[in-house]
C-alpha atoms as a PDB file:
ATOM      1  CA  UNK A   1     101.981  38.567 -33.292  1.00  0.00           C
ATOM      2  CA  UNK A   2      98.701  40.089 -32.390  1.00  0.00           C
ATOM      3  CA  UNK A   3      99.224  42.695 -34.951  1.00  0.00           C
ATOM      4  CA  UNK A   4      99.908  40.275 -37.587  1.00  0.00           C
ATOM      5  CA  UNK A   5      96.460  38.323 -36.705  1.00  0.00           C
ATOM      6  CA  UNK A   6      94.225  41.448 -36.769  1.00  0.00           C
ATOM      7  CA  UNK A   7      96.400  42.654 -40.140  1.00  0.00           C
ATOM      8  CA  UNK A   8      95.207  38.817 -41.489  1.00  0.00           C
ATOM      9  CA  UNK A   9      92.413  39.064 -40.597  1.00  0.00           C
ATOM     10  CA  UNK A  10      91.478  42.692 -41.998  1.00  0.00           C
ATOM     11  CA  UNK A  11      92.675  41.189 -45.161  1.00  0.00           C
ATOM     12  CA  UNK A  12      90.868  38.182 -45.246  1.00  0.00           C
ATOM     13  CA  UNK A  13      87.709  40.071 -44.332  1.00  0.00           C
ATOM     14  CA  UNK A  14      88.315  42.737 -46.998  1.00  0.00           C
ATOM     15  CA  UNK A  15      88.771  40.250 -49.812  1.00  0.00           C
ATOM     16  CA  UNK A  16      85.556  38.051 -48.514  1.00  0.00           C
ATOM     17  CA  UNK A  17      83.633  40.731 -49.131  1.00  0.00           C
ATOM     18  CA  UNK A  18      85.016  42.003 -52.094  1.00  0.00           C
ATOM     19  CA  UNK A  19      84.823  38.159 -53.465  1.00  0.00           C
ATOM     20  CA  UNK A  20      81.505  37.662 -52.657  1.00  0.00           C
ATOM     21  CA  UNK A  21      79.637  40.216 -54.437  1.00  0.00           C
ATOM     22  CA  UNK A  22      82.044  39.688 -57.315  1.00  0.00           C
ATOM     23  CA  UNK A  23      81.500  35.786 -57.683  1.00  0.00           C
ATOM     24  CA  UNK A  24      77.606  36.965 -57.642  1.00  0.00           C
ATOM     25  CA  UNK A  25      77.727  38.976 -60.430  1.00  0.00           C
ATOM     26  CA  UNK A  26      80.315  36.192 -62.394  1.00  0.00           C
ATOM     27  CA  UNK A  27      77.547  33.805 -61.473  1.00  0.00           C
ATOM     28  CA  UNK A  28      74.671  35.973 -63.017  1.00  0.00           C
ATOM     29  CA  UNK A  29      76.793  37.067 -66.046  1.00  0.00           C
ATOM     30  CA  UNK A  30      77.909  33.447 -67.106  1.00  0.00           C
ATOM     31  CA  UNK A  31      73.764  32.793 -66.831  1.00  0.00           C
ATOM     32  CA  UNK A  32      72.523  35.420 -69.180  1.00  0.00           C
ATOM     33  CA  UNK A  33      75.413  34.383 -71.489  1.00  0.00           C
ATOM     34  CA  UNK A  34      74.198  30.832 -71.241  1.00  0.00           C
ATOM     35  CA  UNK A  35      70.529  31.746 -72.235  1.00  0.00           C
ATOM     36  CA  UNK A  36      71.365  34.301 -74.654  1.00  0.00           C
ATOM     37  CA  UNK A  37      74.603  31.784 -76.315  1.00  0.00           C
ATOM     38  CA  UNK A  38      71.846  29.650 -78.456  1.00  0.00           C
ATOM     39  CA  UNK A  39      70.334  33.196 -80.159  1.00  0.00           C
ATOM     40  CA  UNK A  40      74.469  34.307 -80.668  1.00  0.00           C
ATOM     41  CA  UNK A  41      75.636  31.003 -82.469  1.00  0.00           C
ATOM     42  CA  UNK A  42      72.311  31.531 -84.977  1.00  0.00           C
ATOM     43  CA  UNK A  43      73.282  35.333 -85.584  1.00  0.00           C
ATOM     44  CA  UNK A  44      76.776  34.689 -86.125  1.00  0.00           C
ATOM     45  CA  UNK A  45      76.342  32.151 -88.633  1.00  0.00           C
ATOM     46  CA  UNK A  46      73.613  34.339 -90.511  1.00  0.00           C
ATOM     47  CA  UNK A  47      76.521  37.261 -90.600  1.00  0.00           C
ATOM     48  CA  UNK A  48      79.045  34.759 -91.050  1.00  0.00           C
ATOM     49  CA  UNK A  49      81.055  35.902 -88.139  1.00  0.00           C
ATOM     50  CA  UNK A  50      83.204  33.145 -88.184  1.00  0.00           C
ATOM     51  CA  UNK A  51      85.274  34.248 -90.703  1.00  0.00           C
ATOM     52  CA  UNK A  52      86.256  37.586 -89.186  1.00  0.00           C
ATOM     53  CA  UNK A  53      86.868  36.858 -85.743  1.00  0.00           C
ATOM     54  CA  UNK A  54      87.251  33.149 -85.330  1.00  0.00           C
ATOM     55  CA  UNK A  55      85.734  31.467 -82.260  1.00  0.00           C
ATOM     56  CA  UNK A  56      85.647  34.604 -80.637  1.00  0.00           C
ATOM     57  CA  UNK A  57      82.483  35.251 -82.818  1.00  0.00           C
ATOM     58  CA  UNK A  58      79.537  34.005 -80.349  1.00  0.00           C
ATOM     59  CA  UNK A  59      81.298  35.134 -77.390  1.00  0.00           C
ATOM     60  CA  UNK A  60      81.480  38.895 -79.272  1.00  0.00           C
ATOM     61  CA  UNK A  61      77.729  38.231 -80.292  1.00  0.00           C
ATOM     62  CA  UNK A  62      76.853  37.338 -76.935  1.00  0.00           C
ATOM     63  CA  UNK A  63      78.140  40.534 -75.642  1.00  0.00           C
ATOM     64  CA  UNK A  64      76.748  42.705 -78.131  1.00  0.00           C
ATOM     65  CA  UNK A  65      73.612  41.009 -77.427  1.00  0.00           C
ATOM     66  CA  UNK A  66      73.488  41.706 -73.490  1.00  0.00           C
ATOM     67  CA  UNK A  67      74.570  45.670 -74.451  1.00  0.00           C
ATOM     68  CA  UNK A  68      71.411  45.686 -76.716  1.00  0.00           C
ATOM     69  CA  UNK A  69      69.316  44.368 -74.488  1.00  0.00           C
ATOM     70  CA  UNK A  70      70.422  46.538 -71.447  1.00  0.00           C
ATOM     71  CA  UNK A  71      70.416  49.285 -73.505  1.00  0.00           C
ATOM     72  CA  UNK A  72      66.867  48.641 -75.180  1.00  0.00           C
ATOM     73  CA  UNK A  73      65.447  48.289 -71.474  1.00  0.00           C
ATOM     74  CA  UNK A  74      66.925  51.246 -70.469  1.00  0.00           C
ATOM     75  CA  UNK A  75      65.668  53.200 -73.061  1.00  0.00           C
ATOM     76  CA  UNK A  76      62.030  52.312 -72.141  1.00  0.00           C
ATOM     77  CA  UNK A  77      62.322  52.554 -68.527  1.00  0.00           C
ATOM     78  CA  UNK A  78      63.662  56.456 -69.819  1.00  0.00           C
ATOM     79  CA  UNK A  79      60.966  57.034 -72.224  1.00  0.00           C
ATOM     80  CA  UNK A  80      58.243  56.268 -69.660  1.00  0.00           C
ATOM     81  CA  UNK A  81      56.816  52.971 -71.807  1.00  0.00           C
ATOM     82  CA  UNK A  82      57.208  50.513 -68.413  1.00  0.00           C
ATOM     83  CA  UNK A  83      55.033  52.898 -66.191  1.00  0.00           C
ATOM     84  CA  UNK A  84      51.869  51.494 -68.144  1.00  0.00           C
ATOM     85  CA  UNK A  85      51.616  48.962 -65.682  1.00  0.00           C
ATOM     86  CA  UNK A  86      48.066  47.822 -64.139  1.00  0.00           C
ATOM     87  CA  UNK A  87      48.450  49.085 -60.108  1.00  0.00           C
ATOM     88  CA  UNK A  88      48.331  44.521 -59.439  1.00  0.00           C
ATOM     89  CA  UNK A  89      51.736  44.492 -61.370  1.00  0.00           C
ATOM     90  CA  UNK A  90      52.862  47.832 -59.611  1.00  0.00           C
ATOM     91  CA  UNK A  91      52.319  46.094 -56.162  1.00  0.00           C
ATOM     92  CA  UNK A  92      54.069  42.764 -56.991  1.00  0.00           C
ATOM     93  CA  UNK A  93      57.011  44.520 -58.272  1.00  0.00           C
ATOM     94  CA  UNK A  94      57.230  46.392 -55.184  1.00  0.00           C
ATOM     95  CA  UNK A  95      57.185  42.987 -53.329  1.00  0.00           C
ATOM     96  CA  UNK A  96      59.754  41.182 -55.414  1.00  0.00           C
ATOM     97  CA  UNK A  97      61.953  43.884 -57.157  1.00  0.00           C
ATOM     98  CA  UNK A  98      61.926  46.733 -54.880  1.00  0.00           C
ATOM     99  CA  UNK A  99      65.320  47.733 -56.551  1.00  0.00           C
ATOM    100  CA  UNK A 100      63.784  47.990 -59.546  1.00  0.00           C
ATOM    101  CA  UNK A 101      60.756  50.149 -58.666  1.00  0.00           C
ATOM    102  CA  UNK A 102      62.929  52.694 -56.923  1.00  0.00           C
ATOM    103  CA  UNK A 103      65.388  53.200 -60.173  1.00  0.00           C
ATOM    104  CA  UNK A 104      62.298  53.429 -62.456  1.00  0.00           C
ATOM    105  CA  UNK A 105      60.988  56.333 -60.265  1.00  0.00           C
ATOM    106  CA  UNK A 106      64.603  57.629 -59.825  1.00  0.00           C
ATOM    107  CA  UNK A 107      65.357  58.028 -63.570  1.00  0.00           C
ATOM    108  CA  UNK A 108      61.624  58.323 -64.792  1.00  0.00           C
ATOM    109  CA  UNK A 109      60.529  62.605 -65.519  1.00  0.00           C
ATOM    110  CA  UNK A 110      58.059  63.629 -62.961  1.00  0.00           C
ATOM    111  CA  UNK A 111      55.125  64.671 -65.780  1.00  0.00           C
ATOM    112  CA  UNK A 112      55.613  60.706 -66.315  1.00  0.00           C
ATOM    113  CA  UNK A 113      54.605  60.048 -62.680  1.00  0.00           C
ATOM    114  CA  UNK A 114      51.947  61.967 -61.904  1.00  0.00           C
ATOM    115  CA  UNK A 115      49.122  59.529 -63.045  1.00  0.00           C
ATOM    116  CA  UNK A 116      50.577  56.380 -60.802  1.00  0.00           C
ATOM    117  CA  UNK A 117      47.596  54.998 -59.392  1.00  0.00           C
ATOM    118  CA  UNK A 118      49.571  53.105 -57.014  1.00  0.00           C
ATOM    119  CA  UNK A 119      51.022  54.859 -53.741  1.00  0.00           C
ATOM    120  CA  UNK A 120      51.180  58.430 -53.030  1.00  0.00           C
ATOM    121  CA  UNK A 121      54.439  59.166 -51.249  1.00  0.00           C
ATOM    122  CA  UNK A 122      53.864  61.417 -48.337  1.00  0.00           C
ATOM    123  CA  UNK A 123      56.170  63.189 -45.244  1.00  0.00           C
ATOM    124  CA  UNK A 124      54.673  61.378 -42.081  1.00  0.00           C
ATOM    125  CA  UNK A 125      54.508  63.966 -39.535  1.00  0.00           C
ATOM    126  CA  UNK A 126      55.497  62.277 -36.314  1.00  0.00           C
ATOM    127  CA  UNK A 127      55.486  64.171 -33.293  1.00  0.00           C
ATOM    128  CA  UNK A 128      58.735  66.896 -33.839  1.00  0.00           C
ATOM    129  CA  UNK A 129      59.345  64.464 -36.744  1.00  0.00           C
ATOM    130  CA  UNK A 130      59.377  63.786 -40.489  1.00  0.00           C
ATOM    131  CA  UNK A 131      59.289  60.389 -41.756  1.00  0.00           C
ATOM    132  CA  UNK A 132      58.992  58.797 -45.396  1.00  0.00           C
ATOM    133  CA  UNK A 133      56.316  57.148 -45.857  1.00  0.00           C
ATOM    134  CA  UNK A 134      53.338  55.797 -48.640  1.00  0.00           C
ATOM    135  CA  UNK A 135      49.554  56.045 -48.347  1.00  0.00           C
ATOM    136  CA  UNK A 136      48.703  52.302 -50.008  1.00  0.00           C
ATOM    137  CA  UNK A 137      45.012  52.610 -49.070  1.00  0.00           C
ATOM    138  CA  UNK A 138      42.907  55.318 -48.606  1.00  0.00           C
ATOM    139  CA  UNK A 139      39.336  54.143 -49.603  1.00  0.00           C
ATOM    140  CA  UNK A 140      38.379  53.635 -45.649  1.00  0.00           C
ATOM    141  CA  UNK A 141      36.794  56.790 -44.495  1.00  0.00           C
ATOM    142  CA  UNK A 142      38.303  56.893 -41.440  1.00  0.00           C
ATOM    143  CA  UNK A 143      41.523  55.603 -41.724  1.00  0.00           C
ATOM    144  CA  UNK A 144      44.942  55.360 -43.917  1.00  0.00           C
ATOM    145  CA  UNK A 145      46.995  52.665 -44.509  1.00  0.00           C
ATOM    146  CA  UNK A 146      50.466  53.485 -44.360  1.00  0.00           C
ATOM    147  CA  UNK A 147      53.779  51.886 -45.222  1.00  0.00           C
ATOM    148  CA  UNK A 148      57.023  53.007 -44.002  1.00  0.00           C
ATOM    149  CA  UNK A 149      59.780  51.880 -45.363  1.00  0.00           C
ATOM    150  CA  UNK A 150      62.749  51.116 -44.089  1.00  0.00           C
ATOM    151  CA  UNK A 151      66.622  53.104 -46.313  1.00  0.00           C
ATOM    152  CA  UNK A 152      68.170  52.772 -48.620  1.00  0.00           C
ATOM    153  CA  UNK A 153      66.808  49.766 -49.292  1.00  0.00           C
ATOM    154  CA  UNK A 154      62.927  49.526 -49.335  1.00  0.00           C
ATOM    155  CA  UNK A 155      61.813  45.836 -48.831  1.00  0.00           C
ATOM    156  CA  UNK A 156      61.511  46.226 -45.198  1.00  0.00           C
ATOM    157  CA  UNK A 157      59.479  48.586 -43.350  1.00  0.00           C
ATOM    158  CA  UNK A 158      56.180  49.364 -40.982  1.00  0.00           C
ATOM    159  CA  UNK A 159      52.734  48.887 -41.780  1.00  0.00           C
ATOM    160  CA  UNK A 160      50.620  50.981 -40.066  1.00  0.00           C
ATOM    161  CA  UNK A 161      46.458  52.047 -40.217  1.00  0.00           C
ATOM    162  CA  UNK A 162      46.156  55.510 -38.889  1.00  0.00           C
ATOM    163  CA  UNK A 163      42.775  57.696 -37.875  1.00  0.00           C
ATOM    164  CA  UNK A 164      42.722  60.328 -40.693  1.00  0.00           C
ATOM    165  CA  UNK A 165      41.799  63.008 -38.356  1.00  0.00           C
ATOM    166  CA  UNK A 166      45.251  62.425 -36.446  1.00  0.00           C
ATOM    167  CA  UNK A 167      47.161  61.865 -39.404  1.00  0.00           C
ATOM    168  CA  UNK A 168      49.083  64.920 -40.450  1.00  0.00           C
ATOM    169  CA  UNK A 169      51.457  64.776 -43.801  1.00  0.00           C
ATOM    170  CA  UNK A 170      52.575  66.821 -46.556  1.00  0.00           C
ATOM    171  CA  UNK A 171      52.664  65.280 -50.128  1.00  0.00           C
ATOM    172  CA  UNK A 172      55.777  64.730 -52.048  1.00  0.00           C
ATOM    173  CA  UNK A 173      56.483  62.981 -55.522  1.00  0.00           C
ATOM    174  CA  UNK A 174      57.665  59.213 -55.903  1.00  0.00           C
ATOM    175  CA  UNK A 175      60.663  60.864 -57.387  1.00  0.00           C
ATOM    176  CA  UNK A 176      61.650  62.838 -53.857  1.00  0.00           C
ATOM    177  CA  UNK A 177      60.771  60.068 -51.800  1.00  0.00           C
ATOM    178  CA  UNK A 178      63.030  57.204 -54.081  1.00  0.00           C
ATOM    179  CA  UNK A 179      65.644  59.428 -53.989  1.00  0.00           C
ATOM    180  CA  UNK A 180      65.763  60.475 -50.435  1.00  0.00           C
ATOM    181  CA  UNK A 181      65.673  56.941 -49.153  1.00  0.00           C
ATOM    182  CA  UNK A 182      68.399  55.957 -52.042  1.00  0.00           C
ATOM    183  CA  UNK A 183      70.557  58.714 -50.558  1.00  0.00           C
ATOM    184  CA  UNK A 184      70.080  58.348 -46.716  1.00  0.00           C
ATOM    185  CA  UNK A 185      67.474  61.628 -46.794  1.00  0.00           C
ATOM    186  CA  UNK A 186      69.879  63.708 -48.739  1.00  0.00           C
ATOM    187  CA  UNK A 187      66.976  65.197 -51.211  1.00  0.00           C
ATOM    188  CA  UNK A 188      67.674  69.329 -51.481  1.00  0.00           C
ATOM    189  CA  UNK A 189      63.587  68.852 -52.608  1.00  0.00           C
ATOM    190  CA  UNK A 190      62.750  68.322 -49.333  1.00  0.00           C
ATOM    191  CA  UNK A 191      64.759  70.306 -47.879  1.00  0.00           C
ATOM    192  CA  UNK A 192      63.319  72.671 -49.042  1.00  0.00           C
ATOM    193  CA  UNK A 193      59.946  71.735 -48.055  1.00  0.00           C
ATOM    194  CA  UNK A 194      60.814  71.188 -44.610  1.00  0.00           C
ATOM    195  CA  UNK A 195      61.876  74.504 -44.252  1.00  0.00           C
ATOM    196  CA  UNK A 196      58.798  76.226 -45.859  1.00  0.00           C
ATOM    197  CA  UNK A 197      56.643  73.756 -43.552  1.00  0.00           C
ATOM    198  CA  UNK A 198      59.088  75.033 -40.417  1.00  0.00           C
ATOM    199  CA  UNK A 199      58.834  78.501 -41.348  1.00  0.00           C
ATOM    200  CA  UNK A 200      54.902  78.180 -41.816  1.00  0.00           C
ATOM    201  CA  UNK A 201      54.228  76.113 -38.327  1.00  0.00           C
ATOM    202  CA  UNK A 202      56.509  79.613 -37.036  1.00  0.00           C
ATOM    203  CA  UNK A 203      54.191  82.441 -38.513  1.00  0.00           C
END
């Protein structure tokens, strides 16, 4: 019997959380459809859908709309046209779509990130140590404020305001530090860098 229970309740665990994140996504689906269904029933009665596919016209217009859509904001977050953001916009999308922000510096070329004004990603060096972290502030001229996040996910983390003359870190790119958080610190970049900093510290 107590095999059966734990063999329920495996299942029932498995499918709650394979349900959940499902019904989320149903949820947000059925709501872009909703807001984009008034701009599908216009354009299929300009092409005169109807009389190709039926009622299956807004619904196919409403699809074809989302893919567009996706696919248009894709193409600008590739091309570098949503970096132009004023460093204000940079910080609130930080605080509200920190998703977001790491995916655009993921997928974005590193020429394309060189002039963000924002954050300068840095390798904290903590005692025998390495840890992620940003420079948000470093105007003071005796201090830097630092934010360490917390992986993979970055809307969590440590604020701290360290003495410049005990703070010791390397510089990375954005790029390096999004994806080595994204990946749990797999990043061959800075693997590399920790070794040349090792074998430096050594000679």
């Amino acid at each position: 019997m107590s095999f059966v229970k734990k063999s329920s309740q495996s299942i029932f665990i498995g499918g709650l959380f394979f349900m959940v994140p499902t019904l989320i996504l149903i949820m947000l689906f059925g709501k872009a459809l909703k807001l984009i269904l008034p701009l599908a029933k216009a354009l299929s009665n300009i092409f005169d859908l109807h009389s190709v596919f039926g009622t299956a016209s807004v619904t196919l217009m409403s699809l074809v709309l989302l893919f567009l859509i996706c696919a248009g904001v894709g193409l600008l977050l590739q091309r570098g046209f949503l970096t132009q953001w004023s460093p204000k916009t940079e910080q609130r999308l930080f605080f509200h779509f920190p998703a977001f922000q790491m995916l655009k510096y993921r997928l974005l070329d590193e020429k394309k990130l060189k002039n963000s004004s924002l954050w300068k990603a840095i390798l904290l060096k903590e005692d025998s140590n390495f840890t992620i972290g940003f420079i948000t502030d470093d105007t003071h001229h005796s201090y830097l404020t630092l934010y360490l996040p917390d992986a993979p996910k970055m809307d969590a983390g440590q604020i701290r305001y360290v003495l410049k003359s005990n703070c010791e870190y390397y510089p990375i790119t954005m790029k390096q530090a999004m994806n080595a958080l994204h990946d749990f610190g797999k990043c061959p970049d800075l693997s590399q860098l920790l070794s040349s900093i090792k074998a430096s510290k050594t000679t």
